[in-house]
N, C-alpha and C. Protein backbone atom coordinates (compact mmCIF):
# COMPACT_ATOMS: atom_id res chain seq x y z
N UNK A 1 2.47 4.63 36.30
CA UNK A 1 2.49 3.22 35.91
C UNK A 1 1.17 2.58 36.26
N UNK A 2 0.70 2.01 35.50
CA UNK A 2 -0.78 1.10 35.54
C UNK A 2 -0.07 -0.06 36.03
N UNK A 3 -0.95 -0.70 37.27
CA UNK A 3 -0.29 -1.88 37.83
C UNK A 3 -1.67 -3.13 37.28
N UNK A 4 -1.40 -4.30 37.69
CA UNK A 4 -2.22 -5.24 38.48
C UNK A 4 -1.70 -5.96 39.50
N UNK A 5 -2.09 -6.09 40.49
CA UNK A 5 -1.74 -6.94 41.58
C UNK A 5 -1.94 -7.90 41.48
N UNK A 6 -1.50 -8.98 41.76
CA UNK A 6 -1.96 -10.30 41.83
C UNK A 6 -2.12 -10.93 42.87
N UNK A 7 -3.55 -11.41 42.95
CA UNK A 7 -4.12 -11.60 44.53
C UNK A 7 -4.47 -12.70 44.92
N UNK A 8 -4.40 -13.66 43.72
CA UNK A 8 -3.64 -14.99 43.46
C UNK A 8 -5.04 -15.87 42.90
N UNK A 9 -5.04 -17.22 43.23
CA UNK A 9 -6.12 -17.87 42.25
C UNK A 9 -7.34 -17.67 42.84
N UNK A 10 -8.82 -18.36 41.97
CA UNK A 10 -10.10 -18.56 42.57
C UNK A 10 -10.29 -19.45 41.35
N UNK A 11 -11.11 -20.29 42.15
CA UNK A 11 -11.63 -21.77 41.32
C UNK A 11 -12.79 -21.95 41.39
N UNK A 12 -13.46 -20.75 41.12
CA UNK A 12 -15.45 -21.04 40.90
C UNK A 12 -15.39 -21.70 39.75
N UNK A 13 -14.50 -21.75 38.83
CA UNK A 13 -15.02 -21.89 37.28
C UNK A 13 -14.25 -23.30 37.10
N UNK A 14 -15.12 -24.56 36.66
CA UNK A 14 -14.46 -25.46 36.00
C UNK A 14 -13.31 -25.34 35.08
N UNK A 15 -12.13 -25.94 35.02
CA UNK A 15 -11.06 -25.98 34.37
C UNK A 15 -10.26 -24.76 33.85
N UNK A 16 -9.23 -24.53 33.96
CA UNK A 16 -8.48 -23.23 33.24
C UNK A 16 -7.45 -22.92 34.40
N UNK A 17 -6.97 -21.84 34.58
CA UNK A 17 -6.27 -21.30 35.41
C UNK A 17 -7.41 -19.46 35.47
N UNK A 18 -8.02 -19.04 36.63
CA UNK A 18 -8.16 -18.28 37.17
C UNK A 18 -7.65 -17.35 38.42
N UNK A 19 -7.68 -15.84 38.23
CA UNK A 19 -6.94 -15.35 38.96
C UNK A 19 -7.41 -13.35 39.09
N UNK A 20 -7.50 -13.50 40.56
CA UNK A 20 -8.10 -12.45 40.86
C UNK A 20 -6.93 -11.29 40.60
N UNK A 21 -7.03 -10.25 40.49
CA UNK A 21 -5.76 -8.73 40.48
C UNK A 21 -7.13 -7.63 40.57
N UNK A 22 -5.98 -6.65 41.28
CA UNK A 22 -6.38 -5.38 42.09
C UNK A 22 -5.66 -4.39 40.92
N UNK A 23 -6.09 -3.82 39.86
CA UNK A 23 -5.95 -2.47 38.98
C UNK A 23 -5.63 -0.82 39.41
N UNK A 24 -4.75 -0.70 39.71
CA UNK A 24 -4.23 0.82 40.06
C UNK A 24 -3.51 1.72 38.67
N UNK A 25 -4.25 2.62 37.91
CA UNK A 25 -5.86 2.49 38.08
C UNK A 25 -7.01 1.87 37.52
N UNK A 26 -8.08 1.72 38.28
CA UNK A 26 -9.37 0.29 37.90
C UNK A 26 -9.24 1.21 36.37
N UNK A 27 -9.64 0.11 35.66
CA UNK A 27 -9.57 -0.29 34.10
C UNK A 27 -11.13 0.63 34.03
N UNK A 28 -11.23 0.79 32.87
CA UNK A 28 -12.61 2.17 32.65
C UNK A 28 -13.00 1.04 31.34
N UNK A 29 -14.36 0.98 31.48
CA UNK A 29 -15.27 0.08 30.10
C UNK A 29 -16.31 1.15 29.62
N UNK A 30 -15.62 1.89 28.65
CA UNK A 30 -16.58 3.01 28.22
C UNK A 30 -18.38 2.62 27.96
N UNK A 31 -18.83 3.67 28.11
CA UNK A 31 -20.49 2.87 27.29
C UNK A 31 -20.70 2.58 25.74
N UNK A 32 -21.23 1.98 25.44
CA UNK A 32 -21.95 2.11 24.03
C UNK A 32 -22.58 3.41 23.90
N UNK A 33 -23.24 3.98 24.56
CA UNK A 33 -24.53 4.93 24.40
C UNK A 33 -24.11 6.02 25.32
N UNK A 34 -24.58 6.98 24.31
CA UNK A 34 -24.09 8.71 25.48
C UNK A 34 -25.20 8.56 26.64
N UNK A 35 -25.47 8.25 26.82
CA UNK A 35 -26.01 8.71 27.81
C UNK A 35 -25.83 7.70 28.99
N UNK A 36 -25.10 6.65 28.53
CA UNK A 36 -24.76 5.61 30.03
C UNK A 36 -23.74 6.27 30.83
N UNK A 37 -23.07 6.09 31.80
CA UNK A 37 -21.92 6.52 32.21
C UNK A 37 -21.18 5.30 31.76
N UNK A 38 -19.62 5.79 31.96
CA UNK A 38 -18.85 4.12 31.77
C UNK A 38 -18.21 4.05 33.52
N UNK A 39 -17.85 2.61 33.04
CA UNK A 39 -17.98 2.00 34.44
C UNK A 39 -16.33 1.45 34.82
N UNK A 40 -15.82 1.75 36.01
CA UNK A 40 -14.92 1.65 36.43
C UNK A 40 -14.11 0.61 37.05
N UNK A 41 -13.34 -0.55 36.68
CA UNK A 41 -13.37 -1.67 38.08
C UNK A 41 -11.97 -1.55 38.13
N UNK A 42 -12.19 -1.86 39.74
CA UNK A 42 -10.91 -2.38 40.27
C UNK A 42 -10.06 -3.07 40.20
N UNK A 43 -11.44 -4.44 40.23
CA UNK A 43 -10.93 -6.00 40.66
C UNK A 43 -11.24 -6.44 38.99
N UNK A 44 -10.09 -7.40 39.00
CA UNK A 44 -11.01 -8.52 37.72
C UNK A 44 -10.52 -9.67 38.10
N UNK A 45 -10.68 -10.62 37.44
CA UNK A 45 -10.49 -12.00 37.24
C UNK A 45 -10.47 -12.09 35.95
N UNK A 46 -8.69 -13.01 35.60
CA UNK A 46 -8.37 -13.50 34.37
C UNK A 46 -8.62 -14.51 34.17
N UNK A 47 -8.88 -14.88 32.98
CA UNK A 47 -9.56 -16.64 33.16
C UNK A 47 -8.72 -17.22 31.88
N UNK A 48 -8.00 -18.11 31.93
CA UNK A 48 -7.63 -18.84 30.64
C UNK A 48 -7.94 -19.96 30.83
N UNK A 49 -8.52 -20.15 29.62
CA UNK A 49 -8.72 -21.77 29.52
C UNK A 49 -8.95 -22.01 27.76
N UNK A 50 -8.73 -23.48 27.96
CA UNK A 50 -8.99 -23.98 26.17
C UNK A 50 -10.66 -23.96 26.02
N UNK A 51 -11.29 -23.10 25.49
CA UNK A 51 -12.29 -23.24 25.35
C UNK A 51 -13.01 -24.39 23.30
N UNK A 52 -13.80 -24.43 23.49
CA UNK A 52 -14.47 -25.04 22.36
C UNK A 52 -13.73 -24.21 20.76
N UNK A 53 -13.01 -23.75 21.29
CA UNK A 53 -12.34 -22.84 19.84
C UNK A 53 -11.43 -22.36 19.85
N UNK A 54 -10.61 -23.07 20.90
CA UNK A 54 -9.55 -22.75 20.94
C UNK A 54 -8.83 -22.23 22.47
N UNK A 55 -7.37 -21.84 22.59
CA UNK A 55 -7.31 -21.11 23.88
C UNK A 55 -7.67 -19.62 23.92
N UNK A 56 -7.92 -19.42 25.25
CA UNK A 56 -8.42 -17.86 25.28
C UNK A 56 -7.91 -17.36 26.61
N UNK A 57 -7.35 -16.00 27.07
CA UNK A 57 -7.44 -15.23 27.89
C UNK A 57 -8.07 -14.19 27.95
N UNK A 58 -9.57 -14.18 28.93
CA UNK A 58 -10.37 -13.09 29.10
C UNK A 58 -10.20 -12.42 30.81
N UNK A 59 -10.37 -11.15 30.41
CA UNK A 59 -10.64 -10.10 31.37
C UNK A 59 -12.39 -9.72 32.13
N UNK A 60 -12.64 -10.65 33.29
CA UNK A 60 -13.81 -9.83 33.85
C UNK A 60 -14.11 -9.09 34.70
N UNK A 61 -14.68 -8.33 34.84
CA UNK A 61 -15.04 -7.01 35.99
C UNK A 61 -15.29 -8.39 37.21
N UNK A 62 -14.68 -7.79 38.67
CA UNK A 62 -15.05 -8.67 39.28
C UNK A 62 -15.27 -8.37 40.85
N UNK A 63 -15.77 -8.61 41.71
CA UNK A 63 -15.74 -7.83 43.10
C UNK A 63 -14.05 -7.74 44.15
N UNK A 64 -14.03 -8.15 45.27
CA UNK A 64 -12.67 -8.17 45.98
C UNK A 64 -12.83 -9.36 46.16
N UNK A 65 -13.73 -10.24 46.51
CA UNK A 65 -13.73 -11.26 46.92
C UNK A 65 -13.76 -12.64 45.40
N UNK A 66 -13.72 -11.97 43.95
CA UNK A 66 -13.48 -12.76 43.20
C UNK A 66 -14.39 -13.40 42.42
N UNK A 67 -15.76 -12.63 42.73
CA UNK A 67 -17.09 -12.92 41.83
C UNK A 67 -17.10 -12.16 40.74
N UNK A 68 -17.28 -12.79 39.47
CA UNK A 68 -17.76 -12.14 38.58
C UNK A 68 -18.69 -11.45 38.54
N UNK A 69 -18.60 -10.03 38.59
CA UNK A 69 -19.92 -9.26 38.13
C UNK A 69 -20.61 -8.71 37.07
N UNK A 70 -19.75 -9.55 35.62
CA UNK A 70 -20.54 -9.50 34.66
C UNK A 70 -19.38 -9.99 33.29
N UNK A 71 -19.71 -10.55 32.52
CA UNK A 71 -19.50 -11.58 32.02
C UNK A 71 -18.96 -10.92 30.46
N UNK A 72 -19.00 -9.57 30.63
CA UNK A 72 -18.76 -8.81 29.19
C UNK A 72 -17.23 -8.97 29.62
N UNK A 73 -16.42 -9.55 28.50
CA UNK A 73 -14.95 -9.19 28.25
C UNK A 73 -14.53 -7.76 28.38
N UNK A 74 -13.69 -7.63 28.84
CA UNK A 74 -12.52 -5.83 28.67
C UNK A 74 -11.81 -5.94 27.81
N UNK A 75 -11.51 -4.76 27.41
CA UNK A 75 -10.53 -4.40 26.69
C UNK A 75 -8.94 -5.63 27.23
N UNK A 76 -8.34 -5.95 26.38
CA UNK A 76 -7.05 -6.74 26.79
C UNK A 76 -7.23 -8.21 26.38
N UNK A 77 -8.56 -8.82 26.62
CA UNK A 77 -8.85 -10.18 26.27
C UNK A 77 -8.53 -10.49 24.85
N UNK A 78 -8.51 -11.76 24.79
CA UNK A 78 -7.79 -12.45 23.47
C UNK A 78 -7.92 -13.70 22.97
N UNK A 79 -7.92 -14.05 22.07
CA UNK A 79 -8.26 -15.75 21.97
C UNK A 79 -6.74 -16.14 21.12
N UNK A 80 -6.50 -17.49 21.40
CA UNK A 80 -5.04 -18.18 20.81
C UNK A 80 -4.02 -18.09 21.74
N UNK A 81 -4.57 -17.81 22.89
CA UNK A 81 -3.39 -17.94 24.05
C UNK A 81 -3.88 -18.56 25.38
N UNK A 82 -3.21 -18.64 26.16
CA UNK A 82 -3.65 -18.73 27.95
C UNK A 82 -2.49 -18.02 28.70
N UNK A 83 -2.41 -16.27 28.84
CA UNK A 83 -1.37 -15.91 29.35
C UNK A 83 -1.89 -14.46 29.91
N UNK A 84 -2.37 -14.62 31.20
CA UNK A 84 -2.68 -13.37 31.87
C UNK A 84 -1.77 -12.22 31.67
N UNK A 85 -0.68 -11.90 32.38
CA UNK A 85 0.55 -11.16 31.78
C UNK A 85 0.04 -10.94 30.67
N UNK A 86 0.20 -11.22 29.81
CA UNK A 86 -0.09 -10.79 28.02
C UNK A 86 -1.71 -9.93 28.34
N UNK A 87 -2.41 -10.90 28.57
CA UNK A 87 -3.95 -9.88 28.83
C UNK A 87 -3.94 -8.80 28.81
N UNK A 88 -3.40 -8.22 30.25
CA UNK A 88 -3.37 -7.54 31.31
C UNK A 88 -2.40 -6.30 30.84
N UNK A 89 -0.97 -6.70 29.69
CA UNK A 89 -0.45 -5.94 29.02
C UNK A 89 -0.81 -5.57 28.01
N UNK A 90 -2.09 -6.25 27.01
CA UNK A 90 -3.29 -5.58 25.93
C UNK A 90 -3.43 -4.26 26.29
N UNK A 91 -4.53 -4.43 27.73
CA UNK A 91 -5.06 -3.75 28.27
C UNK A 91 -4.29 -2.55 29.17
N UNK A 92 -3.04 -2.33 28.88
CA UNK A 92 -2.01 -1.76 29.59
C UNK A 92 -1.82 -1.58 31.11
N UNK A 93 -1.46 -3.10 31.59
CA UNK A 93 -1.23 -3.20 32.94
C UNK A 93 -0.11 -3.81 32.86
N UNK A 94 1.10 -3.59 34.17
CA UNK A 94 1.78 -4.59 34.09
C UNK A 94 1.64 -5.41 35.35
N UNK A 95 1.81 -6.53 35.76
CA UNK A 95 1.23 -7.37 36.79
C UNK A 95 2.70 -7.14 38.10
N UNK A 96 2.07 -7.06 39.04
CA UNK A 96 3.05 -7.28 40.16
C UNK A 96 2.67 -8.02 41.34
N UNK A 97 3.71 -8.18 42.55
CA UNK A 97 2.70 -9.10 43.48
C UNK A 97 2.53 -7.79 44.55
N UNK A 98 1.57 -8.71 45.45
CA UNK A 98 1.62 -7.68 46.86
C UNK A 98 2.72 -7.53 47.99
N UNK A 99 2.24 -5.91 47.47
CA UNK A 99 3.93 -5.74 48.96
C UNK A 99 3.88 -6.12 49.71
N UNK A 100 4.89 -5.94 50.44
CA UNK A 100 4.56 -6.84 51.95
C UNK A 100 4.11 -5.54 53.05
N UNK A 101 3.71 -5.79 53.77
CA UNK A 101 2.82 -4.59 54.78
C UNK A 101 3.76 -4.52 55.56
C-alpha cells in the first residue's frame, strides 16, 4: 500500500490550504533526459488554492521541515479542484494520519 502521512499544515504561502505528508514509498519524478537520474521524495507539500484560473491542487517535492524544494508539479496535481486526498490519490497514495508512538 502507498501511503501519505499527514503531518499537518505549513503557512509559508499566502492564501490556500497547505499541507506537509511523509510518502511510503517517496513518489519517483522520472527525468526528461537519459542520462539524468530521476529523483525520489519523501516529503511534499499539497497546496490548494484558487489561483488566477481557477482552483488547483498541486504536489511539491519538499524537505521534512516543509520547504519547497522545487516548484515543478508531480505527477497527481490538477486544476478545477482544492482536494489533497484526490491529489495524492492521482498520484496513487492514500492519505493517513500518524500513528501514535
Amino acid at each position: 500500500m502507498r501511503t501519505a502521512v499527514d503531518l499537518g499544515k505549513v503557512n509559508q504561502y499566502a492564501g490556500g490550504d497547505q499541507r506537509l505528508y511523509r510518502l511510503d514509498p517517496p513518489i519517483v519524478k522520472e527525468s526528461w533526459y537519459e542520462d539524468d537520474p530521476e529523483e525520489r521524495y519523501e516529503y511534499v507539500v499539497v497546496s490548494a488554492v484558487v489561483a488566477y484560473s481557477g482552483p488547483e491542487t498541486y504536489i511539491f517535492p519538499a524537505d521534512k521541515d516543509g520547504n519547497i524544494t522545487d516548484w515543478g508539479e508531480l505527477d497527481g496535481s490538477y486544476r478545477g479542484g482544492m482536494d489533497h486526498e484526490a491529489a495524492l490519490a492521482n498520484a496513487g497514495y492514500t492519505v493517513t494520519q500518524e500513528a501514535p508512538r
